[in-house]
Protein backbone atom coordinates (compact mmCIF):
# COMPACT_ATOMS: atom_id res chain seq x y z
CA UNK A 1 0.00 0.00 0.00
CA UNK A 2 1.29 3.67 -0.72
CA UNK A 3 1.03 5.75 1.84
CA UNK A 4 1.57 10.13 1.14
CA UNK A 5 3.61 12.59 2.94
CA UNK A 6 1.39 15.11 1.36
CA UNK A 7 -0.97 16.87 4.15
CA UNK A 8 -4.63 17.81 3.25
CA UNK A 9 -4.98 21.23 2.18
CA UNK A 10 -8.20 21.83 4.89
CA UNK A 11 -7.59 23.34 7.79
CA UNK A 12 -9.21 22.17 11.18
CA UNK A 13 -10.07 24.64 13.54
CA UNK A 14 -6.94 24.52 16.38
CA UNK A 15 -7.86 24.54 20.25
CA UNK A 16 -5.48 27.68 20.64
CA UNK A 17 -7.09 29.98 17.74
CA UNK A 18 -8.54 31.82 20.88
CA UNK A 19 -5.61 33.05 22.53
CA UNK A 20 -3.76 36.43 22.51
CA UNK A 21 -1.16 36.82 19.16
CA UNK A 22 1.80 36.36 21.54
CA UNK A 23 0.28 33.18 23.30
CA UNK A 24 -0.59 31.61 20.17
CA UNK A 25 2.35 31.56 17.92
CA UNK A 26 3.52 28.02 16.88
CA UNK A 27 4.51 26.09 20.63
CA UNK A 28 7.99 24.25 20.28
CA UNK A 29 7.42 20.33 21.00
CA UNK A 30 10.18 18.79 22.90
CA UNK A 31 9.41 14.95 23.36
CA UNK A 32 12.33 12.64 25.70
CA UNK A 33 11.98 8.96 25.48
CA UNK A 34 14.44 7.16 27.87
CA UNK A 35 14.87 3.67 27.52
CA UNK A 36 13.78 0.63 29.17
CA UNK A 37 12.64 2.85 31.82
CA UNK A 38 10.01 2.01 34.15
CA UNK A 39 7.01 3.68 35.82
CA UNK A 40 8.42 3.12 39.45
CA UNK A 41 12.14 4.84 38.14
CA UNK A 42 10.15 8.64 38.56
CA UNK A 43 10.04 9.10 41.95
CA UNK A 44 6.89 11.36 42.08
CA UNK A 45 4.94 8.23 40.46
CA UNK A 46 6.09 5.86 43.12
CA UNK A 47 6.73 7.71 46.16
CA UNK A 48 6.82 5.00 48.75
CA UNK A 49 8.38 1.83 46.88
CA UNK A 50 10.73 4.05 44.66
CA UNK A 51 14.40 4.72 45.80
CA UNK A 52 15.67 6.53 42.79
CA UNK A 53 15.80 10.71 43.36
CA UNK A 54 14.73 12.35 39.54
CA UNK A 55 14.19 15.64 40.68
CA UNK A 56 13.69 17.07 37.17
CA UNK A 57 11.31 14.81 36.06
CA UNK A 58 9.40 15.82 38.98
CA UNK A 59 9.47 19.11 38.51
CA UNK A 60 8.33 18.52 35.02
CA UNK A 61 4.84 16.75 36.74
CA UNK A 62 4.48 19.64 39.21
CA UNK A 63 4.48 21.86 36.69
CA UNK A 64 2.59 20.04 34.36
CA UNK A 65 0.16 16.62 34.05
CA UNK A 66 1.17 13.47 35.08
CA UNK A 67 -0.87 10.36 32.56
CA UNK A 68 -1.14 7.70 34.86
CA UNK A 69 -2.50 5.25 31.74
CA UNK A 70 -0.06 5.83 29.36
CA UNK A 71 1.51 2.74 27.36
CA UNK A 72 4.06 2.47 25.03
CA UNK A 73 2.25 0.75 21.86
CA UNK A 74 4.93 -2.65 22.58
CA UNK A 75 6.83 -4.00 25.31
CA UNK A 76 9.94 -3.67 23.33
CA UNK A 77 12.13 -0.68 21.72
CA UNK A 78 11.73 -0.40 17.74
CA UNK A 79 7.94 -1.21 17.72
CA UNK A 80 7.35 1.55 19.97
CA UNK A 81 9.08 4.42 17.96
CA UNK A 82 7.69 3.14 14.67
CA UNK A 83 4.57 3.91 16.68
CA UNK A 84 5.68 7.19 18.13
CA UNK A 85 6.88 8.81 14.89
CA UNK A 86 3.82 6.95 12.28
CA UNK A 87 1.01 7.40 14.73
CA UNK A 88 0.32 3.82 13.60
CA UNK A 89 0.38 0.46 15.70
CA UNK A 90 3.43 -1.24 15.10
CA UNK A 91 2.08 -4.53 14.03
CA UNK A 92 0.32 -3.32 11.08
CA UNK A 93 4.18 -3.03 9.74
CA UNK A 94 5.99 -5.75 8.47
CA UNK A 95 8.09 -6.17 12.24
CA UNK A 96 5.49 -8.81 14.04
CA UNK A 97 7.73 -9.51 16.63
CA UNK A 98 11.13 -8.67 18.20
CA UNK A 99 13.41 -5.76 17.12
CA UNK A 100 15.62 -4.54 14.77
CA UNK A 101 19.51 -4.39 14.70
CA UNK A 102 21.71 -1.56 13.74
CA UNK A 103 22.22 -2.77 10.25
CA UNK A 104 19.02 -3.76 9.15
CA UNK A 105 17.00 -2.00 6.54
CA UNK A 106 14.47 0.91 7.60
CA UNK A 107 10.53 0.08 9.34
CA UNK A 108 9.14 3.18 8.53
CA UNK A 109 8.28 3.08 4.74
CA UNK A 110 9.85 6.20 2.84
CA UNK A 111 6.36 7.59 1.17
CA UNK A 112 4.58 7.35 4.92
CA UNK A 113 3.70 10.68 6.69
CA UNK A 114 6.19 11.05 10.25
CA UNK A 115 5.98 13.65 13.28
CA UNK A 116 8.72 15.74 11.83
CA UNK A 117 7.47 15.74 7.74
CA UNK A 118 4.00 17.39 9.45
CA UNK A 119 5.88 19.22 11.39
CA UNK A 120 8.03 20.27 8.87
CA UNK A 121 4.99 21.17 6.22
CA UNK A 122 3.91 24.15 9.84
CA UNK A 123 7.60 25.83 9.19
CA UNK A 124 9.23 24.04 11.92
CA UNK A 125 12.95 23.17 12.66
CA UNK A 126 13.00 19.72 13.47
CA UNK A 127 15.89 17.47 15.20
CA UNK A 128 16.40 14.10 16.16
CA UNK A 129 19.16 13.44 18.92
CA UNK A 130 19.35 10.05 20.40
CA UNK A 131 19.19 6.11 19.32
CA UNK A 132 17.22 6.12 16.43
CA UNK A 133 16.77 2.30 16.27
CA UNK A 134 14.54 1.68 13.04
CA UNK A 135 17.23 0.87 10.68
CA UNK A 136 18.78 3.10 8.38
CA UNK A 137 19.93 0.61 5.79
CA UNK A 138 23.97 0.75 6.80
CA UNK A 139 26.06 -1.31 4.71
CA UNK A 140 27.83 -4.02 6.20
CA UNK A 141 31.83 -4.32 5.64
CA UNK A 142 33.32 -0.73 4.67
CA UNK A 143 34.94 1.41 7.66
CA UNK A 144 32.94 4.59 6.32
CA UNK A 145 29.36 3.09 5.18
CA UNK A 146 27.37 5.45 3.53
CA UNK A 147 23.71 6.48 5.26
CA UNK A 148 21.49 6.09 2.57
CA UNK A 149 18.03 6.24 4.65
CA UNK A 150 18.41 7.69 8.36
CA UNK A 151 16.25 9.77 10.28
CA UNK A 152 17.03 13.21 7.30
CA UNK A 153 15.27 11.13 4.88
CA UNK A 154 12.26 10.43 7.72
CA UNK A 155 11.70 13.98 8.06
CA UNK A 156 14.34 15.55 10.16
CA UNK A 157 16.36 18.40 9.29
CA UNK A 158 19.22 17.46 11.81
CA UNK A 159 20.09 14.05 13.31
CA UNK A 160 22.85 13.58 15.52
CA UNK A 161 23.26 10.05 17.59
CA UNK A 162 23.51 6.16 17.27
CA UNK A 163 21.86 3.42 14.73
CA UNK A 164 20.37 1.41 17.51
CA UNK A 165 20.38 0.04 21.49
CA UNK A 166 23.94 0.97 22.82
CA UNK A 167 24.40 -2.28 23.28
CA UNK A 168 24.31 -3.05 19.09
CA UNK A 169 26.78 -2.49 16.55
CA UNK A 170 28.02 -0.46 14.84
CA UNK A 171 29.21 1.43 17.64
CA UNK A 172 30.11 5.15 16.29
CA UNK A 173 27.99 8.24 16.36
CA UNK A 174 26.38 9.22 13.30
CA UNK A 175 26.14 13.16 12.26
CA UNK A 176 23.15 13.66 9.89
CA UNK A 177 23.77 11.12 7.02
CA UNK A 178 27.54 9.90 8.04
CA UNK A 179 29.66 8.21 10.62
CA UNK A 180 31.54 11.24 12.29
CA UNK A 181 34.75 8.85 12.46
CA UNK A 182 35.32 5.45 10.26
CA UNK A 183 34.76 2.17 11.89
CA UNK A 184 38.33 1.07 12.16
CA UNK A 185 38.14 -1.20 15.23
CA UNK A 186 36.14 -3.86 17.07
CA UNK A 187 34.65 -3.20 20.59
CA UNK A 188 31.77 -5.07 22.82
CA UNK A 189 28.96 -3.95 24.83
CA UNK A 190 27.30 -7.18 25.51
CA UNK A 191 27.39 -7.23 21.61
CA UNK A 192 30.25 -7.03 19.78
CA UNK A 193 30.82 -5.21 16.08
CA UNK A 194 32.54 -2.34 14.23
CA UNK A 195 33.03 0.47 16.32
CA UNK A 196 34.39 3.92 15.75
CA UNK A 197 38.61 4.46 17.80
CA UNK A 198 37.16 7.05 19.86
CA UNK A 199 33.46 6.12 20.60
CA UNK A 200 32.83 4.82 24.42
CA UNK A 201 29.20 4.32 25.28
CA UNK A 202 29.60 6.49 28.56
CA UNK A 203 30.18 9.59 26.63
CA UNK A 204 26.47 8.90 24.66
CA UNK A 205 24.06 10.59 27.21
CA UNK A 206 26.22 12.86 27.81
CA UNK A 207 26.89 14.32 24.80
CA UNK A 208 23.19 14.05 23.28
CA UNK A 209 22.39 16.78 26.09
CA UNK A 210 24.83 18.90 24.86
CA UNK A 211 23.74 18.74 21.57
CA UNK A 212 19.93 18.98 22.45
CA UNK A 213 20.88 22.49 24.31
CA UNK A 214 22.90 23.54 21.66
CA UNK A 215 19.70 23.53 18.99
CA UNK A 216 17.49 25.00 21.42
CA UNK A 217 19.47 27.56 21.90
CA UNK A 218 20.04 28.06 17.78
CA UNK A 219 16.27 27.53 17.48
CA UNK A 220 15.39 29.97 20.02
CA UNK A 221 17.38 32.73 18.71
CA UNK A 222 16.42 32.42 15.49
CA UNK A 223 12.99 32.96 16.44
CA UNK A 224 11.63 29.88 14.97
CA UNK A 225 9.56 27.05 16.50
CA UNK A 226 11.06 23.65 16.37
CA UNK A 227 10.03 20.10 16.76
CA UNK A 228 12.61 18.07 18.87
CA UNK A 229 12.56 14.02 19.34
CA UNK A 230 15.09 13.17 22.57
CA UNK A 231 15.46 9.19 22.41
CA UNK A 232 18.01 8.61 24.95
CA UNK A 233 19.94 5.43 24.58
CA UNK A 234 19.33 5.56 28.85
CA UNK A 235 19.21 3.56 31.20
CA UNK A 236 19.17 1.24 28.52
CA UNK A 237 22.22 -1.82 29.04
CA UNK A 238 24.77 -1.02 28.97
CA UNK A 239 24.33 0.19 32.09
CA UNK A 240 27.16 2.72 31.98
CA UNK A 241 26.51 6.18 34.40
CA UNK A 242 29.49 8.61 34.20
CA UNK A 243 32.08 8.76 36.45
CA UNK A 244 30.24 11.61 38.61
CA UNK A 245 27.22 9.75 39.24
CA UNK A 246 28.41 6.81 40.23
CA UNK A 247 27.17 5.67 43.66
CA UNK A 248 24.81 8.66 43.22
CA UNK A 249 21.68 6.28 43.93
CA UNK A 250 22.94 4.18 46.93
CA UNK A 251 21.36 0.98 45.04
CA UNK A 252 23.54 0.37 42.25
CA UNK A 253 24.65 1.30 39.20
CA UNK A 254 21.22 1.15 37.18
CA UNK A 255 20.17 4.15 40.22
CA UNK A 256 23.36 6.02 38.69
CA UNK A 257 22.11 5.71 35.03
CA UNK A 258 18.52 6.87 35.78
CA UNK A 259 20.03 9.61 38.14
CA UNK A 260 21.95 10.82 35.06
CA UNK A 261 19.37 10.41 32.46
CA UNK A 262 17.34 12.83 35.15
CA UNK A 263 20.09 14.82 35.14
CA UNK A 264 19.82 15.19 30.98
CA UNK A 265 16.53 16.13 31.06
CA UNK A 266 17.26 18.82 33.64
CA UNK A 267 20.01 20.25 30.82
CA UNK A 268 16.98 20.50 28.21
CA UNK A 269 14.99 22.56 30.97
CA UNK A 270 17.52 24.51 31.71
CA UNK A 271 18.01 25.34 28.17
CA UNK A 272 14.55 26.18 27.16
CA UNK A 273 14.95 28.22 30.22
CA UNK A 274 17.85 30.57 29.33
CA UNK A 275 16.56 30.64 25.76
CA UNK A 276 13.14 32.47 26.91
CA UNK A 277 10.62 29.08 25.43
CA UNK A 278 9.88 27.71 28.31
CA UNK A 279 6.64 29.15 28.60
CA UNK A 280 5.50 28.33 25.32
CA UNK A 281 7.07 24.64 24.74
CA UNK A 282 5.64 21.46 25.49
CA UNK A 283 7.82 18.86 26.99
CA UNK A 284 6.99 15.53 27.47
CA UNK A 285 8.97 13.08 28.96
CA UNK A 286 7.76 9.42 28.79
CA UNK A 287 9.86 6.11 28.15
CA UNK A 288 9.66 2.91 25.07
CA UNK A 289 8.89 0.55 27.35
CA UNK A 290 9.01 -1.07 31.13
CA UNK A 291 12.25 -2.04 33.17
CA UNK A 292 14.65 -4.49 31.89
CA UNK A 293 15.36 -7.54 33.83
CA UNK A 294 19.02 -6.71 32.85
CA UNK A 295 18.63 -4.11 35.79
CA UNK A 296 18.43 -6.84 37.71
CA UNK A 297 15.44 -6.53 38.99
CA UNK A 298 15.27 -8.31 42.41
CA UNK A 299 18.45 -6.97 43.37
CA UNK A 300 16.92 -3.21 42.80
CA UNK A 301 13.72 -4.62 45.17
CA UNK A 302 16.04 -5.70 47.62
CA UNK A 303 17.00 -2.61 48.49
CA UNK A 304 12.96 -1.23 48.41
CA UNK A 305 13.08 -0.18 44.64
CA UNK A 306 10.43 -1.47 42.79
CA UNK A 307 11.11 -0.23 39.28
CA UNK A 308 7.77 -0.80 37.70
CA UNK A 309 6.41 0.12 40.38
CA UNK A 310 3.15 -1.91 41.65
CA UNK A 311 2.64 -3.72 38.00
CA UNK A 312 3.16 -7.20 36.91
CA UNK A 313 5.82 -7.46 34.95
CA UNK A 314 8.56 -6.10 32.75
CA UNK A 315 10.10 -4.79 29.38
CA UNK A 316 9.03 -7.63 26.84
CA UNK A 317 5.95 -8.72 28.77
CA UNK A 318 2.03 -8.47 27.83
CA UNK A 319 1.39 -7.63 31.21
CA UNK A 320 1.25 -3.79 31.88
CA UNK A 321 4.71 -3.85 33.75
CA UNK A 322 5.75 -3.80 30.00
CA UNK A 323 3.87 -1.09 28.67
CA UNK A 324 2.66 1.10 30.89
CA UNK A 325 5.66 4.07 31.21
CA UNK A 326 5.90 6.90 32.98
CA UNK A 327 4.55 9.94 30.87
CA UNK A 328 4.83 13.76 32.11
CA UNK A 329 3.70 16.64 30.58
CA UNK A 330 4.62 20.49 30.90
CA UNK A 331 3.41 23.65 28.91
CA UNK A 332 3.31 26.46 31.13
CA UNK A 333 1.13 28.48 29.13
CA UNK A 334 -1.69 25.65 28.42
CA UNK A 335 -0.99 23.28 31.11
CA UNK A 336 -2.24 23.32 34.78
CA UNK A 337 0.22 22.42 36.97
CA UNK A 338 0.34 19.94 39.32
CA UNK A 339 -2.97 18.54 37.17
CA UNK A 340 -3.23 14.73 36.46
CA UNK A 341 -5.18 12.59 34.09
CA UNK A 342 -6.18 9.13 34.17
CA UNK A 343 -7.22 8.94 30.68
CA UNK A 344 -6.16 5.73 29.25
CA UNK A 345 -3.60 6.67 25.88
CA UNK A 346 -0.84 5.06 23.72
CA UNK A 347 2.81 6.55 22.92
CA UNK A 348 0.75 6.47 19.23
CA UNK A 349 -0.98 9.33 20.22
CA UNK A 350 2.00 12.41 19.40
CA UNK A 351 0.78 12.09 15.65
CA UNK A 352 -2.48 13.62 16.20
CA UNK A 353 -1.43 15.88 19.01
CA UNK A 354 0.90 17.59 16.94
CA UNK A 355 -2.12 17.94 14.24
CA UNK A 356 -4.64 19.29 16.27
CA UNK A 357 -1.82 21.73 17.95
CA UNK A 358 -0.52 23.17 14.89
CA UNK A 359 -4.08 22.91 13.39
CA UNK A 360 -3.74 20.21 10.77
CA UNK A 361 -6.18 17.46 9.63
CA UNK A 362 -4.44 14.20 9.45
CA UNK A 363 -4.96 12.29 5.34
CA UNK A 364 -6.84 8.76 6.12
CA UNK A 365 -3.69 7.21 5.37
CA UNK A 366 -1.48 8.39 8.12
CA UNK A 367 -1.58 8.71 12.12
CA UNK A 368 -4.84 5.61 11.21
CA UNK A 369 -4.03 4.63 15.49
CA UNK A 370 -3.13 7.85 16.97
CA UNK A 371 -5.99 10.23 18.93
CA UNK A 372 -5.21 13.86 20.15
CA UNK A 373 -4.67 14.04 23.42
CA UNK A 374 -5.30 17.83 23.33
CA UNK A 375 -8.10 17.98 25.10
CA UNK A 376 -6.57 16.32 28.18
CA UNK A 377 -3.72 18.02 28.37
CA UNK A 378 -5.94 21.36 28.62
CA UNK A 379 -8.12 19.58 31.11
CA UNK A 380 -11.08 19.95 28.01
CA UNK A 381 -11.70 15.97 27.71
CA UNK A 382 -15.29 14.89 28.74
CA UNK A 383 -15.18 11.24 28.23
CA UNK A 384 -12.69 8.47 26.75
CA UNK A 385 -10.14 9.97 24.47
CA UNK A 386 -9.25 6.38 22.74
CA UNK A 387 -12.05 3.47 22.00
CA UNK A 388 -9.64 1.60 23.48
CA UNK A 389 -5.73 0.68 23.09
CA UNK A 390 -4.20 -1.83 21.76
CA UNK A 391 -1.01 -3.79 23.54
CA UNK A 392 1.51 -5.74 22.03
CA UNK A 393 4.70 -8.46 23.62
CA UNK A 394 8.01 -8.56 22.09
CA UNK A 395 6.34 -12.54 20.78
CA UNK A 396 3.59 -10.38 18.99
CA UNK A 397 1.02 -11.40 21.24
CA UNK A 398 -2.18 -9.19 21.91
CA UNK A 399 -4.24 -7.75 24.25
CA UNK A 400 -6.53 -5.06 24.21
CA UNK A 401 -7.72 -2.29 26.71
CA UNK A 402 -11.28 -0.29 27.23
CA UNK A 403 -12.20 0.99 30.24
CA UNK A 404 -11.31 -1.18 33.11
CA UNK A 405 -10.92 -4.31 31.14
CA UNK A 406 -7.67 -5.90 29.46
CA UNK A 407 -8.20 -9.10 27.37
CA UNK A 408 -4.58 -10.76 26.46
CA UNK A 409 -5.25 -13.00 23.95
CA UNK A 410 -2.66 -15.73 25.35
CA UNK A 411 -2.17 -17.60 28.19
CA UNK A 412 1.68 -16.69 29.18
CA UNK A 413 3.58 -13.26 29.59
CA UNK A 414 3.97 -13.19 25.95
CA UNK A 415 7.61 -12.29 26.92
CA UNK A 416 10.60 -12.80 29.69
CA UNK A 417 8.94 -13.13 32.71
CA UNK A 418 7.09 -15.97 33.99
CA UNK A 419 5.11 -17.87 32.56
CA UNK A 420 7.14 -17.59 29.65
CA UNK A 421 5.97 -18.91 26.57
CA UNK A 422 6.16 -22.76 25.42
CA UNK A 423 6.56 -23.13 29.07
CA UNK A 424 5.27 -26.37 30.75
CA UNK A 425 3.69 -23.75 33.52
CA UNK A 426 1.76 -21.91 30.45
CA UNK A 427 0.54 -24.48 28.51
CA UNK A 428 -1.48 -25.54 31.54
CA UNK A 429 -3.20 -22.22 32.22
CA UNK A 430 -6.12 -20.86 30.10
CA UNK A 431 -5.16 -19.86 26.73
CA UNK A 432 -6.97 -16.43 27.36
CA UNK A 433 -6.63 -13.41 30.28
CA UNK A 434 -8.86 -11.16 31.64
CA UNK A 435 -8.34 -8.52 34.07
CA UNK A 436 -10.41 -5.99 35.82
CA UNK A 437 -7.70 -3.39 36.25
CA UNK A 438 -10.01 -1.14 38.33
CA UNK A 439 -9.54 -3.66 41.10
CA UNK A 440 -6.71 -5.98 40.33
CA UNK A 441 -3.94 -3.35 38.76
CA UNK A 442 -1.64 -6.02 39.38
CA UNK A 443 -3.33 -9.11 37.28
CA UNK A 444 -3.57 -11.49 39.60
CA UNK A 445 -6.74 -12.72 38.56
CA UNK A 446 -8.05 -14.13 35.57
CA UNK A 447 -11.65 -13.94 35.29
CA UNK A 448 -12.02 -14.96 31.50
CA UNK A 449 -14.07 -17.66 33.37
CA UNK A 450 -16.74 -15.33 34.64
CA UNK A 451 -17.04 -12.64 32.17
CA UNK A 452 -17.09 -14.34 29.12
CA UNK A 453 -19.33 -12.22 27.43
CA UNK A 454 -16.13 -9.46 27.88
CA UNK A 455 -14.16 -11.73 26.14
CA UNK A 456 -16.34 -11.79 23.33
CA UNK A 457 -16.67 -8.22 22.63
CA UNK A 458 -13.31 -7.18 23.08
CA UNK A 459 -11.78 -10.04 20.74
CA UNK A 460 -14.59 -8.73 17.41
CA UNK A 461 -13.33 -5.23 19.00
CA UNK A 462 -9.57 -6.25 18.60
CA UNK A 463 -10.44 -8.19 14.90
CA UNK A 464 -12.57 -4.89 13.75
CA UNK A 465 -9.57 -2.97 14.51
CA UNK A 466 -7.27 -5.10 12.42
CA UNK A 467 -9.44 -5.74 9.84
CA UNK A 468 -9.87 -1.74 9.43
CA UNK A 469 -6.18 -1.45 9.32
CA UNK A 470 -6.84 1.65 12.11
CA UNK A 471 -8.43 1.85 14.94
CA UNK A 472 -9.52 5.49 14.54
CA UNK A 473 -12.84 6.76 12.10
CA UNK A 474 -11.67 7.51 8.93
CA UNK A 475 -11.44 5.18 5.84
CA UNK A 476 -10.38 1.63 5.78
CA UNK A 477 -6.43 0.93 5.16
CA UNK A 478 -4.55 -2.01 4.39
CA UNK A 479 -1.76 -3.73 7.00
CA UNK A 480 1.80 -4.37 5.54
CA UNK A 481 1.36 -8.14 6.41
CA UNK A 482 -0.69 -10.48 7.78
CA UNK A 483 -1.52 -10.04 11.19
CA UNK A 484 -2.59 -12.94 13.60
CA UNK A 485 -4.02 -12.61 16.80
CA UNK A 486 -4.42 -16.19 18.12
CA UNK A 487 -3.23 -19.38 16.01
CA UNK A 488 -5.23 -19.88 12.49
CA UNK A 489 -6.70 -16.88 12.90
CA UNK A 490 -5.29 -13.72 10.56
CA UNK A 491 -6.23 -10.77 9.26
CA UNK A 492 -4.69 -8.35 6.76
């Protein structure tokens, strides 16, 4: 299926057409994604089992909304930022499971509207520093491979950062469209592969601040507004914190790395600070997916830090320890502070935030899973932003969420955690799971048993979505493959 960059010509009427000419010029859009970062790592959303201080990301909530049902749209790194940047589910691409590596060829199909091309089409700047993870198509076997489709040809004006996870090859930064130095050596980071003399993953987080603050301050004094995507390659293994913050946290060295991605975020504020944007920038700082077990998980609650907090499960799992992520919001001029929201929304959703803010109406082919949420942030929402939201495990299992309900359409974690997959343990429990997440947040009982009429409704809910190829009005699209939600059963 082709898909357009090209934006419909009508206009929608934008939430901030009523505000004074100074208070409505174009807001700057500054969105952070840490990685493998989970909701009890922000100390402000897990104040009694959380041992980690993040004293900028809690600023950001007390001056700002805190989401308290936000997911990331899979359990697992690439799916979720093909999500973030398409507005569009993940498994409707041709990536039903897993991730990508740093040489593999690019998710995001070239002719298929991004964040930063609408952006772009409003007269903004727009930047990418970070892990961009979603393959760029680097050929294997020269010391200087050329860049033939990175994150320039997927919208952005600058890019400055790595192909994938820290922990992937090649290991070099890349400015814009080339390696900064040629890959003239070997090193290992649980991985090992062509790496650049001079590249050591410690100096990563610390050097995408400095380059964030550096555009914001270019942006800002050129007087223009500018779009920027933060995907920190934090705390993400490995689990590397800079010299200065280690033994920061008093629990180990993952406390460090989360104390220093804080500690980047803080740079950003600061910069939209001495820049004079603060006022009139939305941040939002939110994460890919859940904790890793490679923080070593039980250590971490050993020591009374519970780093998805009160959920069940982790990064790679079904369960909502793997998807739901911390997600903070701040806009001064729009955004109550200290305001929260328990509407129930998906990492999907920037697409058609960005629309509505910059007053655009999205073509039926682009953004087909992504829903403002606008009216939320400017406490406007009267009811349920989403239908519902779809969930997806680094396996490609399913599971689907409206209201209190979540049907997972498998009997295991659908990842890492127990009970795995194939295991004997799983394949003696109920191939189906419902939870009433109103009064059992941490799934601990399935009562597919008793409500059976649920699971009904949400599976034809869950196959009407696929079937559509969107999940939002607007006309029917086609999926990039064939989709399966349970065994023999597909959809495309």
């Amino acid at each position: 299926m082709k898909h357009t960059i090209a934006l419909l010509a009508t206009l929608i009427v934008s939430p901030l057409a009523g505000l004074s000419a100074a208070e409505s010029s174009k807001p700057n859009i500054v969105y952070i994604l840490a990685d493998d970062m989970g909701y009890g790592d922000v100390q402000v959303l897990n104040p009694k089992r959380g041992k980690i201080a993040t004293p900028h990301m809690d600023r950001i909530a007390a001056e700002g909304m805190i989401f308290t049902d936000a997911h990331s749209s899979s359990s697992v790194c690439t799916p979720t930022r093909y999500g973030i940047l398409t507005g569009r589910y993940n498994w409707r691409s041709k990536l039903q499971s897993g991730v990508l590596l740093g040489y593999n060829e690019p998710l995001i199909a070239k002719d298929r509207l991004t964040v930063p091309a609408l952006m772009k089409k409003q007269g903004y700047t727009t930047a990418c520093f970070g892990k961009w993870h979603l393959g760029m198509g680097i050929e294997k076997g020269k010391p200087s491979p050329e860049i033939t489709d990175g994150p320039t040809t997927r919208g952005f004006d600058r890019y400055f950062g790595i192909a994938a996870s820290l922990d992937m090859p090649p290991f070099a930064f890349i400015d814009n469209d080339r390696f900064t130095e040629p890959l003239t050596t070997t090193k290992s980071w649980v991985r090992s592969g062509p790496a650049a003399e001079s590249f050591e993953a410690v100096d990563v987080l610390p050097t995408l601040a400095r380059k964030a603050v550096e555009f914001i301050g270019e942006r800002a004094a050129a007087g223009e507004p500018f779009f920027l995507y933060m995907p920190l390659a934090s705390p993400h293994t490995p689990i590397v914190p800079s010299k200065e913050w280690q033994g920061k946290s008093g629990i180990g060295s993952y406390g460090d790395f989360v104390m220093e991605t804080d500690w980047a975020v803080g740079e950003v504020l600061a910069a939209l600070e001495k820049a004079g944007v603060a006022k009139n920038t939305l941040v939002i700082m939110t994460s890919d997916n859940g904790c890793s077990p490679a923080a070593k998980i039980p250590g971490l609650q050993a020591k009374g830090h519970f780093p998805n907090g009160d959920l069940r499960g982790h990064k790679a799992d079904i369960f909502d320890g793997g998807h739901r992520i911390p997600f903070l919001a701040r806009w001064p001029e729009r955004v109550k502070a200290g305001s929260r929201s328990a509407q129930t929304i998906c990492l999907t959703d920037l697409m058609a935030t960005c629309a509505e803010i910059v007053g655009e109406r999205l073509p039926d082919n682009a953004g087909e899973d992504s829903v403002s949420i606008l009216p939320a942030l400017l406490g406007e929402d009267k009811g349920p932003l989403h239908e519902a939201v779809v969930h997806h495990s680094i396996n490609g299992s399913f599971a689907i969420r409206q209201g209190k309900w979540k049907l997972e359409l498998c009997g295991d974690s659908g990842g890492w955690s127990e009970p795995r997959p194939g295991s004997k343990e799983a394949q003696e429990l109920p191939a189906t799971q419902l939870y009433d997440l109103e009064n059992d947040l941490a799934e601990s009982e399935n009562v597919q048993d008793r409500y059976p009429e649920e699971v009904e409704r949400l599976t034809k809910l869950l196959e009407q979505f696929v079937a559509n190829g969107r999940s939002t009005p607007g006309a029917k699209q086609a999926n990039d493959a064939e989709i399966k939600l349970r065994k023999g059963k597909a959809a495309k």
